[in-house]
N, C-alpha and C. Protein backbone atom coordinates (compact mmCIF):
# COMPACT_ATOMS: atom_id res chain seq x y z
N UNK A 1 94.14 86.30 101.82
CA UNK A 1 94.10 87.52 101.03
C UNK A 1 95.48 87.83 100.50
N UNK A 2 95.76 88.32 99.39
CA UNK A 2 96.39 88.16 98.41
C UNK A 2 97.07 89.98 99.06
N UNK A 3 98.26 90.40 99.24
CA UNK A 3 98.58 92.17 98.94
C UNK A 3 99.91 92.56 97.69
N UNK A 4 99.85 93.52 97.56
CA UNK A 4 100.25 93.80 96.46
C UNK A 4 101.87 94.32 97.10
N UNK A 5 101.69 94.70 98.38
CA UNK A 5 103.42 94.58 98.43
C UNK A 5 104.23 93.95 99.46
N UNK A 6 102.92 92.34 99.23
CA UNK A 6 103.80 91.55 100.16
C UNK A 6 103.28 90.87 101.67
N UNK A 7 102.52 91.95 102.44
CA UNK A 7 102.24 91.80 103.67
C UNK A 7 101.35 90.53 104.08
N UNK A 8 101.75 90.38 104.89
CA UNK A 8 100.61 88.89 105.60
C UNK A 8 99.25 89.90 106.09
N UNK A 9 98.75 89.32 105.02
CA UNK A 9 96.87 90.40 105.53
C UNK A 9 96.52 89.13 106.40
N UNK A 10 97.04 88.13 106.42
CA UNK A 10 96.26 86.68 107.26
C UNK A 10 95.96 86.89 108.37
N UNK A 11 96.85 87.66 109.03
CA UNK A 11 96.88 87.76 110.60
C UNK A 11 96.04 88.81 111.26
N UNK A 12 95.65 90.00 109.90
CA UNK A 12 94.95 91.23 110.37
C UNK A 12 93.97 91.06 111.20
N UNK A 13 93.09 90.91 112.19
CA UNK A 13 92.15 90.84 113.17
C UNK A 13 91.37 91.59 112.17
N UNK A 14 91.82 93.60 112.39
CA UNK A 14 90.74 94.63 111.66
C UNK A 14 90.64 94.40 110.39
N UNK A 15 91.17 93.71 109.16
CA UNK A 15 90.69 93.79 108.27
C UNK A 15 89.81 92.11 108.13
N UNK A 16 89.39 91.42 108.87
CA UNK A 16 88.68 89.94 108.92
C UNK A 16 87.42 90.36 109.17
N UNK A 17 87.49 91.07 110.61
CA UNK A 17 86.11 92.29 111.54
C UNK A 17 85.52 93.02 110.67
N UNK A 18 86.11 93.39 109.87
CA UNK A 18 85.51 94.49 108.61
C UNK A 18 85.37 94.25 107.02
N UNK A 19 85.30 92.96 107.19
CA UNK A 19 85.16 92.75 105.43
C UNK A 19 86.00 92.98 105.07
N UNK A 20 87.54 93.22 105.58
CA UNK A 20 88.32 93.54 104.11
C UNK A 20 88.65 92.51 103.19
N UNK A 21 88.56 92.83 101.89
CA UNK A 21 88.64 91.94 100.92
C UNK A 21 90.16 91.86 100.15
N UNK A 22 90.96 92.67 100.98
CA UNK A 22 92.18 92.58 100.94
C UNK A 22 93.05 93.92 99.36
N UNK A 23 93.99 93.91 99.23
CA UNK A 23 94.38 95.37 97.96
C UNK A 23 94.50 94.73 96.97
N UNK A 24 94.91 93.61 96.96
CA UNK A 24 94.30 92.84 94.97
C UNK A 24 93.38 92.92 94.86
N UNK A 25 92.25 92.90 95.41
CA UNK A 25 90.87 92.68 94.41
C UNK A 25 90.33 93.93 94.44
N UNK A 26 91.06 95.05 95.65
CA UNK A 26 90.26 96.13 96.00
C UNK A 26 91.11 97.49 94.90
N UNK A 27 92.16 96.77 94.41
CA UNK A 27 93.38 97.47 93.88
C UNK A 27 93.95 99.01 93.95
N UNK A 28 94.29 98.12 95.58
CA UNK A 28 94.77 98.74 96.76
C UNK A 28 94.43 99.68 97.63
N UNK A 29 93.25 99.66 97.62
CA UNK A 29 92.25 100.26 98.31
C UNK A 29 91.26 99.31 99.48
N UNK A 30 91.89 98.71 100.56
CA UNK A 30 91.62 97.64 100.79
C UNK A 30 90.67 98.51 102.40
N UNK A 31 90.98 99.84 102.65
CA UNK A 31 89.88 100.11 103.46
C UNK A 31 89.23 101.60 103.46
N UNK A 32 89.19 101.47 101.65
CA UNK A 32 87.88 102.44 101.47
C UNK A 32 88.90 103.80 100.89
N UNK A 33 90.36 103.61 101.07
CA UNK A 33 91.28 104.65 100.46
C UNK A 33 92.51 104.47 100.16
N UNK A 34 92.73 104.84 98.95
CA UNK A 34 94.07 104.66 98.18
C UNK A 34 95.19 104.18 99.42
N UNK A 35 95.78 102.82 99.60
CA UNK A 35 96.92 102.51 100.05
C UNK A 35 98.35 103.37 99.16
N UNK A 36 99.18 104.40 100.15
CA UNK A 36 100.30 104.77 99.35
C UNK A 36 101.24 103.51 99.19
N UNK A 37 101.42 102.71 99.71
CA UNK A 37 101.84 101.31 99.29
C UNK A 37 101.77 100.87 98.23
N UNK A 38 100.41 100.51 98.20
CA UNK A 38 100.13 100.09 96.53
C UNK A 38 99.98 100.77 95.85
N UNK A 39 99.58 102.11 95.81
CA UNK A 39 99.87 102.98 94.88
C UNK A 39 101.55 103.55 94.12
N UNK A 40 102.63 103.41 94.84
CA UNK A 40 103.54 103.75 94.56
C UNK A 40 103.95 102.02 93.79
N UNK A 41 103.64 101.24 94.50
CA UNK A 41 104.17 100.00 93.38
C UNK A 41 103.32 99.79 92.22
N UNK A 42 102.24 99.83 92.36
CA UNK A 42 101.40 99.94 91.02
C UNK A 42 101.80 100.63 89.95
N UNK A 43 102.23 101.99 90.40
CA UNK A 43 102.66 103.42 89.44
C UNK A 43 103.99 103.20 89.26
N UNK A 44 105.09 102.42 90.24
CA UNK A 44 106.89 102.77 89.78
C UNK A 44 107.46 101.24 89.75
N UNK A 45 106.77 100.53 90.31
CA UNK A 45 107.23 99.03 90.58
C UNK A 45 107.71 98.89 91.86
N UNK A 46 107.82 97.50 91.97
CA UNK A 46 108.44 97.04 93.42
C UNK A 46 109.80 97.55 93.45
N UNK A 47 110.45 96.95 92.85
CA UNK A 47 111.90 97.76 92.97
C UNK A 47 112.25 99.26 93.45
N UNK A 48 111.61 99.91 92.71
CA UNK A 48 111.27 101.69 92.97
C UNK A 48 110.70 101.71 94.50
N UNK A 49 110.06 101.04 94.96
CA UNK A 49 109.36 100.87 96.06
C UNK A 49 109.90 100.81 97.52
N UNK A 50 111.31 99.15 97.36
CA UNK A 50 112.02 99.26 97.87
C UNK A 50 113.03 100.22 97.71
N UNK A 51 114.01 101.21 96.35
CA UNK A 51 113.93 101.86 97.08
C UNK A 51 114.10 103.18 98.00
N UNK A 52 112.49 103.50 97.81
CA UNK A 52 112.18 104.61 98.44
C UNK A 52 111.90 103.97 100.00
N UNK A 53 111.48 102.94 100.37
CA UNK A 53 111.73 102.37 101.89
C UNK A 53 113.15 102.52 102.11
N UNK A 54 114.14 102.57 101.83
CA UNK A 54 115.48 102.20 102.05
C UNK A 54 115.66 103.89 102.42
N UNK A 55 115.33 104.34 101.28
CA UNK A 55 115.69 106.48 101.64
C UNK A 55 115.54 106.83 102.65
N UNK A 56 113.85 106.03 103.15
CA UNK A 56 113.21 106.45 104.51
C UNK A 56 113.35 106.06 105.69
N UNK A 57 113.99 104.67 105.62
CA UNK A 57 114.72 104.35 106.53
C UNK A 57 116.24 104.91 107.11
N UNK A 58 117.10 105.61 105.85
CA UNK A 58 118.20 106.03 105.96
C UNK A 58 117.72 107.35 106.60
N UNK A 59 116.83 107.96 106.19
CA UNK A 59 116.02 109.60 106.68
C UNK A 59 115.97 109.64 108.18
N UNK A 60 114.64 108.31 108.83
CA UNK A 60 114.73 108.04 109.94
C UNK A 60 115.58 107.60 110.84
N UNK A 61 116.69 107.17 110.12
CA UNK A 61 118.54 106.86 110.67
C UNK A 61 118.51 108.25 111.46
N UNK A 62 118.71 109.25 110.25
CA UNK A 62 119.35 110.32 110.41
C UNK A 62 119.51 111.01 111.50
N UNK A 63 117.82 111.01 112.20
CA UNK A 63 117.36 111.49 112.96
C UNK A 63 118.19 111.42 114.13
N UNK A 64 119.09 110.50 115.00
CA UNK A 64 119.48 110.42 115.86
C UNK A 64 119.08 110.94 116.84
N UNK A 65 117.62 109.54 117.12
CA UNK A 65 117.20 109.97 118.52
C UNK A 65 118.13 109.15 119.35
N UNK A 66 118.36 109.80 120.42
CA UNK A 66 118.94 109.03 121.76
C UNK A 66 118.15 107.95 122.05
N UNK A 67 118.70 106.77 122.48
CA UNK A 67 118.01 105.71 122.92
C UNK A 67 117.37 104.88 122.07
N UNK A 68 117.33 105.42 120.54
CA UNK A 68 116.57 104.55 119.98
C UNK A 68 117.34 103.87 118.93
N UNK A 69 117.59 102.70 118.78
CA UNK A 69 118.26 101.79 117.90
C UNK A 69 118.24 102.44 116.16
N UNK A 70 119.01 101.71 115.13
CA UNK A 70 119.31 101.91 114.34
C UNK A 70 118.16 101.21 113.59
N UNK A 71 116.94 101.79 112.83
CA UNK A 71 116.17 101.04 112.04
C UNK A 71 116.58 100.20 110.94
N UNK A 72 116.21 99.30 110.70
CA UNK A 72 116.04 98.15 109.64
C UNK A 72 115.33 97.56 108.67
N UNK A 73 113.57 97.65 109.27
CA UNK A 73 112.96 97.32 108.04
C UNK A 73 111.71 98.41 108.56
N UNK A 74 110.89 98.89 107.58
CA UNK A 74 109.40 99.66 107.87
C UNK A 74 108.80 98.49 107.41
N UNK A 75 107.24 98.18 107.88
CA UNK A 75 105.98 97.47 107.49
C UNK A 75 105.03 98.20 107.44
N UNK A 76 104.03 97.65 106.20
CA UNK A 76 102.94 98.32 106.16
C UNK A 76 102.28 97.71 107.64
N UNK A 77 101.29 98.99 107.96
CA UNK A 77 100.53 99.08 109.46
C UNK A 77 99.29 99.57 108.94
N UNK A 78 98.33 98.78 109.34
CA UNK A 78 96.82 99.87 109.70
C UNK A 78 96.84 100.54 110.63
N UNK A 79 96.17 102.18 110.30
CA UNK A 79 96.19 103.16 111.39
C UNK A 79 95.72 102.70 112.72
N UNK A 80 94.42 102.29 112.54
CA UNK A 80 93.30 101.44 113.54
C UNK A 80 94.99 100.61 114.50
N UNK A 81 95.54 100.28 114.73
CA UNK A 81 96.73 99.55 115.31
C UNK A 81 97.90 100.77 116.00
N UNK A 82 97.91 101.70 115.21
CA UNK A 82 99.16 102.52 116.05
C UNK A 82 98.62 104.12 116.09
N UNK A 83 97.27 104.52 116.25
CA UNK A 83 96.60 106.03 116.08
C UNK A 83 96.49 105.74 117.56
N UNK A 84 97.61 106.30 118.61
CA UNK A 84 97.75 106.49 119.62
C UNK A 84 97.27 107.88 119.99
N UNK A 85 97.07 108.08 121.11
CA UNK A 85 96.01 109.40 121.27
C UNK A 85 97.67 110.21 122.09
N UNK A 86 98.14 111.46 121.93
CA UNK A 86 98.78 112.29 122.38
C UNK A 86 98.58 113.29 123.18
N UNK A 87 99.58 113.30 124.51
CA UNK A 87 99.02 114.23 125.02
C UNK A 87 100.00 115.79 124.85
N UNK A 88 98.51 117.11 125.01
CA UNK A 88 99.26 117.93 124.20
C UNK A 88 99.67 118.83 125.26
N UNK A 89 100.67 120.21 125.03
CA UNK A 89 100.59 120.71 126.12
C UNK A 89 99.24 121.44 126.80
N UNK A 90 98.54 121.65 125.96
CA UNK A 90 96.79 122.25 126.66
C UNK A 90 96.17 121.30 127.29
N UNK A 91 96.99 120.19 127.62
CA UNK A 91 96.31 119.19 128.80
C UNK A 91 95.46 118.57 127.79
N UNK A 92 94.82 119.06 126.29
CA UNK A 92 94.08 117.35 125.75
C UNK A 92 94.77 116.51 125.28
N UNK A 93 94.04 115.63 124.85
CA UNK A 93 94.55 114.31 123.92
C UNK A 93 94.45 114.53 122.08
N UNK A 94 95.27 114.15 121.35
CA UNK A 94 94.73 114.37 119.94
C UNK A 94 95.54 113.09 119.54
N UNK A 95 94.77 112.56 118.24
CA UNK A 95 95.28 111.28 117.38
C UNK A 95 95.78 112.32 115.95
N UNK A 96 96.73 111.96 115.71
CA UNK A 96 97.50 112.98 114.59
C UNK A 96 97.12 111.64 113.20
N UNK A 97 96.62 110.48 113.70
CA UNK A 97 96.95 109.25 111.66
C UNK A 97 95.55 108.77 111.91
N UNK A 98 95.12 108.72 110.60
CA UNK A 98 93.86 108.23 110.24
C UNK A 98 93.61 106.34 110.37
N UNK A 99 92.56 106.04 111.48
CA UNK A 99 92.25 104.53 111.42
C UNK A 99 92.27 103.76 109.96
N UNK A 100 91.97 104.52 108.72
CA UNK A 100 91.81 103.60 107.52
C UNK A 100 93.17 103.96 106.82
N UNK A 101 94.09 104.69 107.34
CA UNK A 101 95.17 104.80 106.22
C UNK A 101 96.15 103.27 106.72
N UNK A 102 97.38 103.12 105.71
CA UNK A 102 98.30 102.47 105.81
C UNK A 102 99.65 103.05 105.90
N UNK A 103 100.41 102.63 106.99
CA UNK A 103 101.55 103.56 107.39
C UNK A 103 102.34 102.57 107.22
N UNK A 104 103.78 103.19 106.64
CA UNK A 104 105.11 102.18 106.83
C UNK A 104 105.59 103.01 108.42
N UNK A 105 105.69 101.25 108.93
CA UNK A 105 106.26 101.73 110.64
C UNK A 105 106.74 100.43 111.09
N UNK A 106 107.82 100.95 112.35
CA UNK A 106 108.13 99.87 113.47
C UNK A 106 107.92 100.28 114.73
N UNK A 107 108.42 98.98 115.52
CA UNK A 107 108.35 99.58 116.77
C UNK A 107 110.41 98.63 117.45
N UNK A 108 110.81 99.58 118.19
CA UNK A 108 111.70 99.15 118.65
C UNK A 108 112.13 99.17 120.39
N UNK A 109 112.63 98.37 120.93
CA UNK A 109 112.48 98.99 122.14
C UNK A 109 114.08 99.54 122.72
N UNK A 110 113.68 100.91 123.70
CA UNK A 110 114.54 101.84 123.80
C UNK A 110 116.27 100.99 124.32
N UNK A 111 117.02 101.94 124.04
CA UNK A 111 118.42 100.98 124.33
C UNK A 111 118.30 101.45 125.99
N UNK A 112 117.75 102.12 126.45
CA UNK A 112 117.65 102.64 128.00
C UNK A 112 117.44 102.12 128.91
N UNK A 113 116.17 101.39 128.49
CA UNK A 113 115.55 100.20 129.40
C UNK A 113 116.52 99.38 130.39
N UNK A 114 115.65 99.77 131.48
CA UNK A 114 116.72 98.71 132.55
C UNK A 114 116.32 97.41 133.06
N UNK A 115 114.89 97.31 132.23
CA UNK A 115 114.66 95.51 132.74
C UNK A 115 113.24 95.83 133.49
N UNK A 116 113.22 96.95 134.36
CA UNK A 116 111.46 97.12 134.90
C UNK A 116 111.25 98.16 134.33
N UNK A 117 111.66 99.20 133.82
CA UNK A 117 110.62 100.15 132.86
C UNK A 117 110.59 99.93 131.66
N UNK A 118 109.80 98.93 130.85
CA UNK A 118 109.79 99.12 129.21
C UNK A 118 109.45 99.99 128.70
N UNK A 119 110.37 100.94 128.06
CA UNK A 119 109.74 101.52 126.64
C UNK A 119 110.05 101.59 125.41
N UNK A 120 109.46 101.87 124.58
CA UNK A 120 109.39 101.11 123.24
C UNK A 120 109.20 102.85 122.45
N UNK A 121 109.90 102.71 121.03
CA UNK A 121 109.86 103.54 120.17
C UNK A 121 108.96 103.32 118.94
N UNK A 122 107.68 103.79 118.66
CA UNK A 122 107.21 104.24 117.60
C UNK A 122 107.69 104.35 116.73
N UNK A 123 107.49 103.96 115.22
CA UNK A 123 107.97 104.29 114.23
C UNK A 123 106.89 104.32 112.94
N UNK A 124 106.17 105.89 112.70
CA UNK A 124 105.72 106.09 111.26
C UNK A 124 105.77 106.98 110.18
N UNK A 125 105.65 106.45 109.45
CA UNK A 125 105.58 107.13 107.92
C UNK A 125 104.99 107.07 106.96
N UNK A 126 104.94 108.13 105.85
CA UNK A 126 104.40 108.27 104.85
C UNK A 126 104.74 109.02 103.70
N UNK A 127 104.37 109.09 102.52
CA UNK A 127 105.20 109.82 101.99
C UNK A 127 105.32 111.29 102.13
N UNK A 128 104.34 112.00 102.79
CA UNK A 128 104.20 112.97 103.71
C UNK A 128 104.67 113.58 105.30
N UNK A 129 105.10 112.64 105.91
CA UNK A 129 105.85 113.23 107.09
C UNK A 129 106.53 111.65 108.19
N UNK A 130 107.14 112.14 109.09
CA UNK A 130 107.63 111.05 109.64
C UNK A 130 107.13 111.39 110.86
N UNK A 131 106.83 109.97 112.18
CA UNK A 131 105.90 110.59 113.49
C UNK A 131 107.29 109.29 114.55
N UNK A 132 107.51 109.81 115.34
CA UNK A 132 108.15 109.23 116.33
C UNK A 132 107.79 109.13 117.27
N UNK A 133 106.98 108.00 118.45
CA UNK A 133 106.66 108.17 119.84
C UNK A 133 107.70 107.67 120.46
N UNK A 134 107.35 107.73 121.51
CA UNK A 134 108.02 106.79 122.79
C UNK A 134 107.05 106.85 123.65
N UNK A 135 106.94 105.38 124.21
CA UNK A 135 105.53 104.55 124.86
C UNK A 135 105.63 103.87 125.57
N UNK A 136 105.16 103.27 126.81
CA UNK A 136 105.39 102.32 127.29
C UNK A 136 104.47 100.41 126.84
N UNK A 137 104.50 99.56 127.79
CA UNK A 137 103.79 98.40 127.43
C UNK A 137 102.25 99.12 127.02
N UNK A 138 101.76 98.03 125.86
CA UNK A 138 100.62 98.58 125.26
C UNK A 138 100.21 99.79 124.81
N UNK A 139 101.19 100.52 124.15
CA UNK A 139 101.10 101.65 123.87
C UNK A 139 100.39 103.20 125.32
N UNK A 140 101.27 102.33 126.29
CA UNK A 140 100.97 103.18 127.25
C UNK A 140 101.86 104.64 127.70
N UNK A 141 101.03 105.92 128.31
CA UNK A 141 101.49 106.96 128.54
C UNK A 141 102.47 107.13 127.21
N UNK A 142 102.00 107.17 125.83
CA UNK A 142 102.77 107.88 125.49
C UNK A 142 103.15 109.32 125.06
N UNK A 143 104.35 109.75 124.12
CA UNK A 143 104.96 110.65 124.09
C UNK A 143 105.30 111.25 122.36
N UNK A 144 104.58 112.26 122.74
CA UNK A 144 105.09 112.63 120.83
C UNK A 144 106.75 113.12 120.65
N UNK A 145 107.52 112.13 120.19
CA UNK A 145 108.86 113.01 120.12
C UNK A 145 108.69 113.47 118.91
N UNK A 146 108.72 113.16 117.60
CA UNK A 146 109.01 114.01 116.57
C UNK A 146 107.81 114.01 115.47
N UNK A 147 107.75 115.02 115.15
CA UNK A 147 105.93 114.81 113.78
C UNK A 147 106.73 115.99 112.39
N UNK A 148 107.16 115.08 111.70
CA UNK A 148 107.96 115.84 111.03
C UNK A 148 107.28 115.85 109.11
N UNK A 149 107.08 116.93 108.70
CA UNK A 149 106.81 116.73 107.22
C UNK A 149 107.97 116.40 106.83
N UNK A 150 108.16 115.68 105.75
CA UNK A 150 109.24 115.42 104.90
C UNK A 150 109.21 116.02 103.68
């Protein structure tokens, strides 16, 4: 499958499981709703594209969380992959990103780590807000640090 800004759809598991027919043929709508991905390169170009990744990466710099490394690159993500369930202070759980959207995100792991506790930093976005966890292996016990509109 062919994407419009780049990504290896080859490897997707959820979009093979689900028919996706990938954002070229679907033009960029590859699970049922406008990719902001391909929509912003379609409408400004790749160049413009990169860069507004570069802004958002410098944005998410800014942030200076403790422990968490200096970002480098965002990738497009299906929600279905990082819609981690949060716990809130009223004792429930809530998923704040939609399974069919596409998020620019990483994951990094914390500079803290001492070798037996892994944890790992969340990293998403959109052109609407920025979400920061901190998690352990397999997206375990995690932690909402920041849910920020931009």
């Amino acid at each position: 499958m062919e994407s419009i800004c780049g990504a290896d759809c080859s490897n997707c598991g959820y979009g093979k499981n689900n028919n996706c027919k990938g954002c070229m043929i679907t033009k960029g709508c590859p699970f049922g709703k406008q990719c902001f991905v391909a929509k912003y390169i379609l409408t400004s170009g790749k160049e413009n594209y990169e860069i507004f990744k570069k802004q958002l990466i410098d944005e998410i710099n800014e942030l200076n969380i403790q422990g968490m490394p200096k970002i480098k690159e965002l990738n497009p993500l299906n929600g279905t992959f990082v819609n981690l369930s949060y716990p809130m202070p009223n004792g429930e759980y809530v998923r704040l990103l939609d399974d069919n959207e596409i998020y620019l995100g990483n994951q990094v792991e914390c500079e803290f780590n001492d070798g037996e506790i892994i944890r790992c930093f969340g990293i998403l976005a959109n052109m609407n807000f920025i979400l920061i966890s901190e998690y352990g292996v397999n997206g375990d016990n995690p932690e909402l640090i920041i849910y920020k509109k931009r």
